[in-house]
Protein backbone atom coordinates (compact mmCIF):
# COMPACT_ATOMS: atom_id res chain seq x y z
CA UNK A 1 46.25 336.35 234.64
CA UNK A 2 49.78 338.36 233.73
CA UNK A 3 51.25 336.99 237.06
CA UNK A 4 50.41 333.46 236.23
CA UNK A 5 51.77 333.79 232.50
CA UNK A 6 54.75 335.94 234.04
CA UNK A 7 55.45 332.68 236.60
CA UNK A 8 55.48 330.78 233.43
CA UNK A 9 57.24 332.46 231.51
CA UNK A 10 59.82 332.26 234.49
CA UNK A 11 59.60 328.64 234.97
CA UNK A 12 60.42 328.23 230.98
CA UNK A 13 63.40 330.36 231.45
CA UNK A 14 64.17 328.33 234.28
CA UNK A 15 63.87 325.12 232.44
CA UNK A 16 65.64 325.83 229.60
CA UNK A 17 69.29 327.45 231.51
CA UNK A 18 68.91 324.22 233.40
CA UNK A 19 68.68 322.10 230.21
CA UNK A 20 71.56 324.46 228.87
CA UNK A 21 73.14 324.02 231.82
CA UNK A 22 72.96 320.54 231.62
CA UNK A 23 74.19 319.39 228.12
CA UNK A 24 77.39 321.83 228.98
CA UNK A 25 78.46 320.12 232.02
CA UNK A 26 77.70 316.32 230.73
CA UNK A 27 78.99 317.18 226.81
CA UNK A 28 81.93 314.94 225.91
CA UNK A 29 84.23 317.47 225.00
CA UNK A 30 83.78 319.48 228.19
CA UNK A 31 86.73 320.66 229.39
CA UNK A 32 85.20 320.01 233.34
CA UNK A 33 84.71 316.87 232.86
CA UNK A 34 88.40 315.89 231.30
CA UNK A 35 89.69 317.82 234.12
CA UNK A 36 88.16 315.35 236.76
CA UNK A 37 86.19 318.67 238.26
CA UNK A 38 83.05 316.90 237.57
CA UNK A 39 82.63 312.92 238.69
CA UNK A 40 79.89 310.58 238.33
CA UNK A 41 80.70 309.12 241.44
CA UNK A 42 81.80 310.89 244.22
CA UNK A 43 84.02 309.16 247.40
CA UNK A 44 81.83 309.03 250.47
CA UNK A 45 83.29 309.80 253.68
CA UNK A 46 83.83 307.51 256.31
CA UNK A 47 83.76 307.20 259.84
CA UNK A 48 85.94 304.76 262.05
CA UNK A 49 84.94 305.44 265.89
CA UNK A 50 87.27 302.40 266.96
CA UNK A 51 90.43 304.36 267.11
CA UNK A 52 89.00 306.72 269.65
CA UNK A 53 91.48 306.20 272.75
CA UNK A 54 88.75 305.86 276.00
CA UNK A 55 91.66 304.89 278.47
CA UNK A 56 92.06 307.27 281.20
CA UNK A 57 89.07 309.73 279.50
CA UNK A 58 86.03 310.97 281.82
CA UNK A 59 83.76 309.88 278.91
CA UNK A 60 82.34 306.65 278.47
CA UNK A 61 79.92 305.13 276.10
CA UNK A 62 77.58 304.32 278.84
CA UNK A 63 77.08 307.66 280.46
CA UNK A 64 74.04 309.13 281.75
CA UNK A 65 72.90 312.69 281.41
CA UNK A 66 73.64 312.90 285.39
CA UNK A 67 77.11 311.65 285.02
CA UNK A 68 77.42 314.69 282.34
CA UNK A 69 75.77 317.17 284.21
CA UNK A 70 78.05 316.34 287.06
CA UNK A 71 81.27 316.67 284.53
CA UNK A 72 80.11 319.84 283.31
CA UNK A 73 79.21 321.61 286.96
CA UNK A 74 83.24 320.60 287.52
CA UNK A 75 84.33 322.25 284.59
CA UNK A 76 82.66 325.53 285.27
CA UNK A 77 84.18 325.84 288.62
């Protein structure tokens, strides 16, 4: 029974620096936040594969594992 109230009492620690933790970072006098260090919304990266030059390249879109195998065996030699 002590580990169970001890894991409780843990997990109501837990809770409450999270809560803390919480109302600091989303206060509206928080110094974070006025700084920008902390945004709502967040820029999500993004890729563009169409400028990838495939001109005179070994690699092509339609390769099989053979083909790579085969590049790979000439590389090591």
């Amino acid at each position: 029974m002590s580990e169970e109230n001890e894991m409780l009492l843990l997990l109501k620690e837990l809770v409450s620096k999270v809560k803390n933790l919480e109302e600091s970072v989303y206060h509206k006098d928080n110094l974070l936040m006025k700084a920008g260090l902390v945004v709502v919304n967040s820029p999500s990266p993004l890729m563009d594969n169409s400028n990838i030059p495939m001109g005179g390249s070994t690699i092509k879109k339609s390769m099989e594992w053979d083909d790579i195998h085969d590049i790979v065996n000439n590389m090591e030699r």
